[in-house]
N, C-alpha and C. Protein backbone atom coordinates (compact mmCIF):
# COMPACT_ATOMS: atom_id res chain seq x y z
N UNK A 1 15.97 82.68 -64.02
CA UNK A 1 15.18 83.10 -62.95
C UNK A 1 14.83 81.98 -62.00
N UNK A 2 15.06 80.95 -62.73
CA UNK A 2 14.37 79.89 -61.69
C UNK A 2 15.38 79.92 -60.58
N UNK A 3 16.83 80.57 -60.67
CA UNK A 3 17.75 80.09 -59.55
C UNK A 3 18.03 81.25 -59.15
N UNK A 4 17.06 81.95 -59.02
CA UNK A 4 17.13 83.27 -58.18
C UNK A 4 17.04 83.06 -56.59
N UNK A 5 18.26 83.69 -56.09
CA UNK A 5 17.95 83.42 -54.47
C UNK A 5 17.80 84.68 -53.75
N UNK A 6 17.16 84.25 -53.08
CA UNK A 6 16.35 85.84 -52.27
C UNK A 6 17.22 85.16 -51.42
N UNK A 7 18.06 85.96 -50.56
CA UNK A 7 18.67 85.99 -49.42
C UNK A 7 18.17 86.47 -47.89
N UNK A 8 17.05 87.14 -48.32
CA UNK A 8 15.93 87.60 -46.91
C UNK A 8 15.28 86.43 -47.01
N UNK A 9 14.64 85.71 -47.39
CA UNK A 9 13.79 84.86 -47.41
C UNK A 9 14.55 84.39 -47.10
N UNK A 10 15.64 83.44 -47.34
CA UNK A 10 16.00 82.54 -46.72
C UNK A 10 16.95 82.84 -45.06
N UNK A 11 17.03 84.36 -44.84
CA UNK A 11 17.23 84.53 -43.26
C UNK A 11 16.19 84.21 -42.54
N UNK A 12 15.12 84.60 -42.89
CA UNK A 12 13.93 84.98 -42.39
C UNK A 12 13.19 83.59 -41.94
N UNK A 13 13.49 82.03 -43.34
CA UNK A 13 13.17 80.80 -42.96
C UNK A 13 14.05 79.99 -42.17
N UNK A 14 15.04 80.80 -41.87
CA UNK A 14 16.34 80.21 -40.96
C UNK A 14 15.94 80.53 -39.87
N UNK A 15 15.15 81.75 -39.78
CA UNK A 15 15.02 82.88 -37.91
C UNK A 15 13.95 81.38 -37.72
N UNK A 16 12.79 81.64 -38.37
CA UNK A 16 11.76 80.98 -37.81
C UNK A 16 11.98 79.74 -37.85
N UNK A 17 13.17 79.29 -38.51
CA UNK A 17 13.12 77.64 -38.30
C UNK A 17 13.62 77.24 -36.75
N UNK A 18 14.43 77.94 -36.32
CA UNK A 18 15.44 78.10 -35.13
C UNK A 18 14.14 78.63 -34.19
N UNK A 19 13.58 79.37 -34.31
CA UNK A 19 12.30 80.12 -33.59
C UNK A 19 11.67 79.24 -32.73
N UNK A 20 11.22 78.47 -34.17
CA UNK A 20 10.06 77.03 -34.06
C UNK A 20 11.50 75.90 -33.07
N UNK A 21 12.15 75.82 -33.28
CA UNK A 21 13.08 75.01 -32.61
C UNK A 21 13.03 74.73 -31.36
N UNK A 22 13.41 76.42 -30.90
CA UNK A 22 13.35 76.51 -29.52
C UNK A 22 12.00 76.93 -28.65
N UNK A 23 10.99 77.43 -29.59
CA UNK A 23 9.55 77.19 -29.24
C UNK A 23 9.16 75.49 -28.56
N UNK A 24 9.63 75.01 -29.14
CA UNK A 24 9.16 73.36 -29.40
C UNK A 24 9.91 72.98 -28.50
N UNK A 25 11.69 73.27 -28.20
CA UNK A 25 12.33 72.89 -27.24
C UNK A 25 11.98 73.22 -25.92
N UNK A 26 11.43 74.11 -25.75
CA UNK A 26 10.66 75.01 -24.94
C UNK A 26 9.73 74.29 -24.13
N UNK A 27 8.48 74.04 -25.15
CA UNK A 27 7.26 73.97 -24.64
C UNK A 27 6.91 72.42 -24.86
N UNK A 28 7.47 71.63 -26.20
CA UNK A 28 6.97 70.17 -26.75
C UNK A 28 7.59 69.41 -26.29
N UNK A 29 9.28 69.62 -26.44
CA UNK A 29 10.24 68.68 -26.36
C UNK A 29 10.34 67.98 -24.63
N UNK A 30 9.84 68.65 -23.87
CA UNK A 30 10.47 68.29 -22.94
C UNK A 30 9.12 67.28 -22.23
N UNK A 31 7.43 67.47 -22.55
CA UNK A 31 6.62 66.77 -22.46
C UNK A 31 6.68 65.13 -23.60
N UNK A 32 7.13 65.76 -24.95
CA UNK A 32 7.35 64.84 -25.63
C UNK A 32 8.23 63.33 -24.96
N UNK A 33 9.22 64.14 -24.94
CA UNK A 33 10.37 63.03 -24.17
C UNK A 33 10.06 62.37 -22.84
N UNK A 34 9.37 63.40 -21.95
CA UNK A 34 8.84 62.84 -20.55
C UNK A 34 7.38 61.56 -21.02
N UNK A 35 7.18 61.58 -22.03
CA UNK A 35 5.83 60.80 -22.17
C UNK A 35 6.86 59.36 -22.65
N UNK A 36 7.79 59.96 -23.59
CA UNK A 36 8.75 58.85 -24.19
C UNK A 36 9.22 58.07 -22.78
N UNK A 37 9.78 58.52 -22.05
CA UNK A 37 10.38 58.00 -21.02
C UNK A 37 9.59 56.88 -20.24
N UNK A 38 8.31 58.03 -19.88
CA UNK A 38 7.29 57.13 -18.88
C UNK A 38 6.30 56.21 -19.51
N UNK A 39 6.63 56.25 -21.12
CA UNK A 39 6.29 54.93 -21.74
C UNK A 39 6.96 53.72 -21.64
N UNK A 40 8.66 54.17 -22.08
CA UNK A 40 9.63 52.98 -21.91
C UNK A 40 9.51 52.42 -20.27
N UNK A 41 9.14 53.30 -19.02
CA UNK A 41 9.52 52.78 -17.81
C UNK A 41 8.28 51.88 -17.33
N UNK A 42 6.98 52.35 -18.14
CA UNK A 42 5.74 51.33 -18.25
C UNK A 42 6.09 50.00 -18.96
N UNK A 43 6.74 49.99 -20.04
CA UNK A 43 6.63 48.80 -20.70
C UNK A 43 7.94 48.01 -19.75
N UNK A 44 9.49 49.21 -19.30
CA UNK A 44 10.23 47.89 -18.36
C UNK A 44 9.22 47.26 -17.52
N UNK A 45 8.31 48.12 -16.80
CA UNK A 45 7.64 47.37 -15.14
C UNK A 45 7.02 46.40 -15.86
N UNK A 46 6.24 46.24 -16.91
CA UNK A 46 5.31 45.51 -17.28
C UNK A 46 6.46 44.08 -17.73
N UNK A 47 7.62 44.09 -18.48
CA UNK A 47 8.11 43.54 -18.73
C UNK A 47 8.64 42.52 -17.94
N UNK A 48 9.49 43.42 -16.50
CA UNK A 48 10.03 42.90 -15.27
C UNK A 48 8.53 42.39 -14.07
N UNK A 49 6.98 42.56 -14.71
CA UNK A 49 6.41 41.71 -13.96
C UNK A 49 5.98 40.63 -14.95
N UNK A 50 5.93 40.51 -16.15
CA UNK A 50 5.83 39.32 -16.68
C UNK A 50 7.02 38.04 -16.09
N UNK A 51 8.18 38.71 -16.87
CA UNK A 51 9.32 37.89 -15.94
C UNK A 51 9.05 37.33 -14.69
N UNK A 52 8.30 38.27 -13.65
CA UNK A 52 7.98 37.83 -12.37
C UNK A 52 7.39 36.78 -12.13
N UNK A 53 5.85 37.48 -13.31
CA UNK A 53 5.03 35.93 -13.19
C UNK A 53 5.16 34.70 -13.93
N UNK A 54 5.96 35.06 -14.87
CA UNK A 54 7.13 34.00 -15.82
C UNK A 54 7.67 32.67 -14.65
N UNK A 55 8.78 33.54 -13.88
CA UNK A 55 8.88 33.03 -12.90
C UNK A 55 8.14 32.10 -11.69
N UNK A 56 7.23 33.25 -11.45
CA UNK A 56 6.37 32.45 -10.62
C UNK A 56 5.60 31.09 -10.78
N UNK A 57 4.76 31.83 -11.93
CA UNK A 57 4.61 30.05 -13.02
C UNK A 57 5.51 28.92 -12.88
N UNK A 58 6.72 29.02 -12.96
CA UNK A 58 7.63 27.73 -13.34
C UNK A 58 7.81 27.78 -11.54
N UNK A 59 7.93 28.38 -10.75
CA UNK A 59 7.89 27.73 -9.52
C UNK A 59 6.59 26.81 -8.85
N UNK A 60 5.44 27.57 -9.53
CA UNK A 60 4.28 26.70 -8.84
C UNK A 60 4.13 25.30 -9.87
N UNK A 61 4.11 25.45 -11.12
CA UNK A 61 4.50 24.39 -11.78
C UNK A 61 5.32 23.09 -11.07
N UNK A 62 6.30 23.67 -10.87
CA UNK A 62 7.36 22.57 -9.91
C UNK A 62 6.76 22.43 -8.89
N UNK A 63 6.23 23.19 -7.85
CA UNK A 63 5.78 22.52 -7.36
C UNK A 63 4.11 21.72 -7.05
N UNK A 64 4.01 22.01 -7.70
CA UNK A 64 2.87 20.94 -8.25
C UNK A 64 3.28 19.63 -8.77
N UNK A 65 4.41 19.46 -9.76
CA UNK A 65 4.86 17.95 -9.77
C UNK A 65 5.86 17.50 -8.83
N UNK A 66 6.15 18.10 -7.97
CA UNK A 66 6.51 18.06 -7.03
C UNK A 66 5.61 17.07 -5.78
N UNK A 67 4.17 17.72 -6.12
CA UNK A 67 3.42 17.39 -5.38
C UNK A 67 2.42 16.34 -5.68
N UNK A 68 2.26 16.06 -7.18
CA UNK A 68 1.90 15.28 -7.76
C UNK A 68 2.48 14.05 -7.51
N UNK A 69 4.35 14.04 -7.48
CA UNK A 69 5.18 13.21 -7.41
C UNK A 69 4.92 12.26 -5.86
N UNK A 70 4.76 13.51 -5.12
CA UNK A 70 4.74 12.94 -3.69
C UNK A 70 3.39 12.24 -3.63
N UNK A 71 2.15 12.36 -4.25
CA UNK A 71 1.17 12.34 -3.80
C UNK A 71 0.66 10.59 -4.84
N UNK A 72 1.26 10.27 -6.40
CA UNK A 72 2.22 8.96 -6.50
C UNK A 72 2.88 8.12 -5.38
N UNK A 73 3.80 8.55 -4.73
CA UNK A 73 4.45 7.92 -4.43
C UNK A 73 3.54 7.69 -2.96
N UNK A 74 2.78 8.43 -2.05
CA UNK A 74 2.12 7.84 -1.03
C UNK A 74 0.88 7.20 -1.67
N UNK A 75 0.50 6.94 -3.02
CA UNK A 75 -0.09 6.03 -3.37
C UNK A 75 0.14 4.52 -3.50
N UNK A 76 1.35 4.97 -4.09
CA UNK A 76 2.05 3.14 -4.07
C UNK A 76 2.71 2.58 -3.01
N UNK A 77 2.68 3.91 -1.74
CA UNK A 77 2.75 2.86 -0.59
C UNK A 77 2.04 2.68 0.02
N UNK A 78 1.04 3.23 0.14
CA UNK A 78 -0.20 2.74 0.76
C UNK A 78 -0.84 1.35 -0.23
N UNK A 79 -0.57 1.36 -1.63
CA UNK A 79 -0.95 -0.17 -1.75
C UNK A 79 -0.28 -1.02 -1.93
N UNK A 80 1.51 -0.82 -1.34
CA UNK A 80 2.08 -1.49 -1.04
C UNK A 80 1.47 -2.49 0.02
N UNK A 81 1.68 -1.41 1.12
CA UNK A 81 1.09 -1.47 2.83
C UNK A 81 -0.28 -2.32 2.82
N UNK A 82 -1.02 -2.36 1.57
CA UNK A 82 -2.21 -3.08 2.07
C UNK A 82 -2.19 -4.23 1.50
N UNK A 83 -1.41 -4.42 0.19
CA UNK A 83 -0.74 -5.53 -0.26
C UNK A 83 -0.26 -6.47 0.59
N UNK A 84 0.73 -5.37 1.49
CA UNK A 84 1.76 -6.72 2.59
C UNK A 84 0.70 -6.99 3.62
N UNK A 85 -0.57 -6.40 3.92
CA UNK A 85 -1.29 -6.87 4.79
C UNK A 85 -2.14 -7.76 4.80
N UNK A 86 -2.69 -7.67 2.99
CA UNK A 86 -3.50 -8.52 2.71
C UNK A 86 -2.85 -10.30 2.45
N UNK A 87 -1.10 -10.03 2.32
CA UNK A 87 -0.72 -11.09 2.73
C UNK A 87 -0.40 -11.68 3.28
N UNK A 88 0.05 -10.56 4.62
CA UNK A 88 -0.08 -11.23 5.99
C UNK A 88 -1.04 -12.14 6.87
N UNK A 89 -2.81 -11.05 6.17
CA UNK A 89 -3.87 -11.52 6.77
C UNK A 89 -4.06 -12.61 5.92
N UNK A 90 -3.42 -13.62 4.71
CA UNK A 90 -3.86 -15.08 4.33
C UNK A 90 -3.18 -15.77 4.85
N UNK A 91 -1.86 -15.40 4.84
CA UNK A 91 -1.19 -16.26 5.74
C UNK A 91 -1.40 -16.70 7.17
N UNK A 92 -1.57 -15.91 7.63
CA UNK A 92 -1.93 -15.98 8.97
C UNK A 92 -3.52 -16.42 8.69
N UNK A 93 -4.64 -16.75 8.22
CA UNK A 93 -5.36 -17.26 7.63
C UNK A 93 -5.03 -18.95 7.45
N UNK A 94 -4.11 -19.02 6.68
CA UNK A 94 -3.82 -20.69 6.46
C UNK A 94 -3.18 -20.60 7.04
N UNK A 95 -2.12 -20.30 8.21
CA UNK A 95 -2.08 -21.04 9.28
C UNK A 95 -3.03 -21.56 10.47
N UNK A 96 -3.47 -20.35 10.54
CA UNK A 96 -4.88 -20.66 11.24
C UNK A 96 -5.62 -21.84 10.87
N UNK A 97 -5.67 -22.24 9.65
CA UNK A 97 -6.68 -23.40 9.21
C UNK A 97 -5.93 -24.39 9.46
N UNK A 98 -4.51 -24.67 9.21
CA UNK A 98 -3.93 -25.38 9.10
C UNK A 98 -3.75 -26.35 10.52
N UNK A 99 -3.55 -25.10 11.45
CA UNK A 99 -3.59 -25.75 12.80
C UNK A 99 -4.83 -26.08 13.49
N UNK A 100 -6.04 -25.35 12.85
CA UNK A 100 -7.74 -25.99 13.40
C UNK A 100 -7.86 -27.64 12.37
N UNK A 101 -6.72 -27.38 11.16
CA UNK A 101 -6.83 -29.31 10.67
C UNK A 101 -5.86 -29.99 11.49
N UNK A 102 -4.97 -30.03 11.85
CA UNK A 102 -4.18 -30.58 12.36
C UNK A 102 -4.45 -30.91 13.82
N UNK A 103 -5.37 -30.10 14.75
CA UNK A 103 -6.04 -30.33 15.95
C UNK A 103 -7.61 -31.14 15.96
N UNK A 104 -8.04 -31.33 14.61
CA UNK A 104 -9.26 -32.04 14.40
C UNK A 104 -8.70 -33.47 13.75
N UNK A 105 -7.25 -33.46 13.58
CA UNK A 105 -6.50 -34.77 12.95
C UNK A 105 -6.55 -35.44 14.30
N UNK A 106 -5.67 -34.61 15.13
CA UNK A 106 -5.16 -35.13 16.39
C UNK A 106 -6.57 -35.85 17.43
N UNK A 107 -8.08 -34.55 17.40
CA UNK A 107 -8.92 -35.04 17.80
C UNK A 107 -9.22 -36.41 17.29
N UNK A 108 -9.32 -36.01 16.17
CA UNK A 108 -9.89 -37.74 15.44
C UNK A 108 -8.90 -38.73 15.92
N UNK A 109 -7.54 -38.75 15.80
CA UNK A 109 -6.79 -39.27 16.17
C UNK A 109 -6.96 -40.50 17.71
N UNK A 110 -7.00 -39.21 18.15
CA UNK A 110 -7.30 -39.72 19.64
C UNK A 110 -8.82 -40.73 19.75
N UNK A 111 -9.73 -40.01 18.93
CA UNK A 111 -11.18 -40.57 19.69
C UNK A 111 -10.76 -42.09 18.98
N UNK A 112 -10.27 -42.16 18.39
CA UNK A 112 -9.91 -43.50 17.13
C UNK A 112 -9.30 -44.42 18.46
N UNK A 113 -8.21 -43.41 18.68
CA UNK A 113 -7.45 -44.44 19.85
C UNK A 113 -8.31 -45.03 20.61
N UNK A 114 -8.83 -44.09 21.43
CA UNK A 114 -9.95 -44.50 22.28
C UNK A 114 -11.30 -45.74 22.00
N UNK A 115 -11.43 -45.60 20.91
CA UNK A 115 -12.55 -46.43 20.39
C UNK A 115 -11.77 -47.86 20.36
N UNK A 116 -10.58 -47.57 19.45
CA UNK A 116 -10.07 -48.98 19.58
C UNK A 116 -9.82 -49.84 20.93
N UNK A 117 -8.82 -48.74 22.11
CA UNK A 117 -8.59 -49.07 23.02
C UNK A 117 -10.30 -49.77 23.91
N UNK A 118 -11.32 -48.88 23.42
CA UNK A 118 -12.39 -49.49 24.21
C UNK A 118 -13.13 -50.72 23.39
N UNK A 119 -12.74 -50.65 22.38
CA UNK A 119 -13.50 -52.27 21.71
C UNK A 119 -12.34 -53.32 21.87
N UNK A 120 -11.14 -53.06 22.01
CA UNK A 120 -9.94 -54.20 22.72
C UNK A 120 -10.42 -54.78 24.00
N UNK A 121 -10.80 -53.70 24.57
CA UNK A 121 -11.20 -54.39 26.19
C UNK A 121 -12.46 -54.93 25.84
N UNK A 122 -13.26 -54.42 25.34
CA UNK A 122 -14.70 -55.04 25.30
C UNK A 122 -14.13 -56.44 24.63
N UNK A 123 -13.54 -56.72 24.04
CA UNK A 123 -13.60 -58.13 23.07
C UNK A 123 -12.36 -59.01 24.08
N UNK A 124 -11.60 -58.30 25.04
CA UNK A 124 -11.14 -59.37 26.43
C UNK A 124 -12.14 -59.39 27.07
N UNK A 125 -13.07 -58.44 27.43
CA UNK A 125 -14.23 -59.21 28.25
C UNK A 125 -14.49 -60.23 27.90
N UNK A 126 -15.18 -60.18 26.79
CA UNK A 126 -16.22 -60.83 25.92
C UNK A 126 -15.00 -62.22 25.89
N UNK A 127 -14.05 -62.17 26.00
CA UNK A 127 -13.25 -63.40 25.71
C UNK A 127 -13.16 -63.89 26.95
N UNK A 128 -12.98 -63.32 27.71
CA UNK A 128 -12.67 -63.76 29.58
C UNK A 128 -14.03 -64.43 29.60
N UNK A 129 -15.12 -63.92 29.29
CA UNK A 129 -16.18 -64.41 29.46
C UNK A 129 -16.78 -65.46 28.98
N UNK A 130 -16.28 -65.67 27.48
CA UNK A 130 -16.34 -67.18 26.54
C UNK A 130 -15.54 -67.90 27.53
N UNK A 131 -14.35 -67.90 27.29
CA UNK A 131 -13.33 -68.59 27.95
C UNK A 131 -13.69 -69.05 29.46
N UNK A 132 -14.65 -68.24 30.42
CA UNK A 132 -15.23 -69.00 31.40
C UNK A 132 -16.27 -69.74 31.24
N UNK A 133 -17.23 -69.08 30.45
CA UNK A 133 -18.03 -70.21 29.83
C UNK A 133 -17.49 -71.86 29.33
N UNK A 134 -16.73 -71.75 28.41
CA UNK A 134 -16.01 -72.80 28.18
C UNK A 134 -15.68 -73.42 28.92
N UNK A 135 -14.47 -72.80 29.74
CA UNK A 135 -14.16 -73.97 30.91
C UNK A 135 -14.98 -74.34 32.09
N UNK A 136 -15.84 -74.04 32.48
CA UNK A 136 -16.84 -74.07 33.30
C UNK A 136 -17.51 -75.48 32.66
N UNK A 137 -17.86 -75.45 31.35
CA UNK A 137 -18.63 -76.79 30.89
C UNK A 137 -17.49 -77.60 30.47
N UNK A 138 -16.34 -77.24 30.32
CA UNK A 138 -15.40 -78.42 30.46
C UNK A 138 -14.99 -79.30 31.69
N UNK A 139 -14.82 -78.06 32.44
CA UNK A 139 -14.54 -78.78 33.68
C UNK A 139 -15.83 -79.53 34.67
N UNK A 140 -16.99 -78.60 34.58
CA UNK A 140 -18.07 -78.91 34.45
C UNK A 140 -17.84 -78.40 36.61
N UNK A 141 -17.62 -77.99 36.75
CA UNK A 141 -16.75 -77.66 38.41
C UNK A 141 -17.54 -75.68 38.31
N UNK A 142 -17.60 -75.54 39.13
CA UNK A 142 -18.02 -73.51 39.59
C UNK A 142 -17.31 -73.61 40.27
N UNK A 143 -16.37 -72.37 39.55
CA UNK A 143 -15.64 -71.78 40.22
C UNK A 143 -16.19 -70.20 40.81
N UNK A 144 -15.52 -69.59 42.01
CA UNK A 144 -16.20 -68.40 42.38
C UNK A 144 -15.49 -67.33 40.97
N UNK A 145 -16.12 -66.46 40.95
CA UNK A 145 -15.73 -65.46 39.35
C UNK A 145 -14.46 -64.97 39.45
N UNK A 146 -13.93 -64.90 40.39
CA UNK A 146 -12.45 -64.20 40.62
C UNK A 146 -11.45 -64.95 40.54
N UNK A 147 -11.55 -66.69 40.63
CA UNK A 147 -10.89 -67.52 40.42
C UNK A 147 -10.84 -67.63 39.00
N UNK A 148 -12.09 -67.72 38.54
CA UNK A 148 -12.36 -67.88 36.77
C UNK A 148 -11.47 -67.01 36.33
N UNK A 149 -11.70 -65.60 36.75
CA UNK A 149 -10.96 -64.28 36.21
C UNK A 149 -9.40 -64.64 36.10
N UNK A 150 -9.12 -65.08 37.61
CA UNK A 150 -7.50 -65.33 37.27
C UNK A 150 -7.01 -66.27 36.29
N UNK A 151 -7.77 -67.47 36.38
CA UNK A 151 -7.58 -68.34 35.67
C UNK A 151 -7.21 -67.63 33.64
N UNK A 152 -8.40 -66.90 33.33
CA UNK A 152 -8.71 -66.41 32.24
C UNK A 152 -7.32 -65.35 31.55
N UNK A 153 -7.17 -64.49 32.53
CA UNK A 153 -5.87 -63.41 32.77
C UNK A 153 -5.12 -64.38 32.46
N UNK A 154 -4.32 -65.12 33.05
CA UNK A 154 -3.16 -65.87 32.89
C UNK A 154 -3.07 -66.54 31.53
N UNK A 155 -4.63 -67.15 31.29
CA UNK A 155 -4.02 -67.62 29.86
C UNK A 155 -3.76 -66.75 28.65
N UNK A 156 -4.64 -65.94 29.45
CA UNK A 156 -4.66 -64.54 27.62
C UNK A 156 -3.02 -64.11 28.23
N UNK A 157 -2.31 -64.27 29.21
CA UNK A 157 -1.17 -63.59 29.27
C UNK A 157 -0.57 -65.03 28.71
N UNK A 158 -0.33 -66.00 29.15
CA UNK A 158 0.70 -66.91 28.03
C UNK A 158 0.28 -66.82 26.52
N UNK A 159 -1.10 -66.53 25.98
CA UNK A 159 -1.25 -66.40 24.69
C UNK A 159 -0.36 -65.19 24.12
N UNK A 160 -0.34 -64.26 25.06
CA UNK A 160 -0.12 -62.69 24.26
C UNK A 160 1.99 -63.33 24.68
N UNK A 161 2.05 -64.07 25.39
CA UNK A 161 3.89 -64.01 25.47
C UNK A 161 3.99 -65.17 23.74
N UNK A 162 2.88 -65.79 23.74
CA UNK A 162 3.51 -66.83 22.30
C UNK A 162 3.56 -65.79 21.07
N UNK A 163 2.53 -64.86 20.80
CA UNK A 163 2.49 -64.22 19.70
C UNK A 163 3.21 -62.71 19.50
């Protein structure tokens, strides 16, 4: 008995299985699948805007070291630029000093000359003037001063031709 088959029963679970089939094909299947669909076409968009902003990311990324790079590199020339200025402005600095020593050499230089040149003459005075003294009490004779003078000139000029 256990393998007794009712043959209505099993038409009857065949009608309604097919029933339910096309009930479902009917009324479920076609919301079912439309939800399936407009799930998968949510998760592509969502997918194809990650990618997007995937994308986008690695472009602003770049350029940001991009900009980073540039923003380096007008650093080290601007302290290049103040580098070469700050060694322009010493140089030009010690030259500057160099030529305010070299024009306070030359000043000194000169006043030196001058001093000498004016204590040379002072000490031919002073000698023209011994030297008339002298001969005046040698000769023991006045002469007028312009005679003395020549007299004096001439000998400091044969002295200065012996030495």
């Amino acid at each position: 008995m256990l393998l007794n088959v009712n043959t209505g029963l099993i038409f009857w679970t065949v009608v309604t299985f097919l029933l339910l089939l096309f009930v479902l094909k009917k009324l479920a299947w076609a919301p079912i699948l439309g939800a399936l669909e407009e799930r998968e076409a949510r998760i592509r968009e969502d997918l194809e805007r990650a990618e997007k902003a995937r994308t986008e990311s690695e472009k602003l990324l770049e350029e940001q070291r991009q900009m980073l790079q540039k923003a380096r590199q007008e650093a080290q020339e601007i302290i290049e630029r103040g580098r070469k200025a700050a060694e322009a402005a010493r140089q030009e600095l010690l030259a500057k000093s160099k030529e305010e020593a070299e024009q306070l050499l030359e000043k000194a230089r000169r006043e030196i000359e001058l001093s000498r040149d004016k204590a040379l003459e002072e000490i031919r005075n002073l000698a023209v003037d011994l030297s008339l003294a002298a001969a005046q009490k040698v000769i023991r004779k006045e002469l007028d001063p312009d005679e003395h003078r020549r007299l004096v000139e001439e000998a400091l000029q044969e002295m200065r031709g012996l030495s």
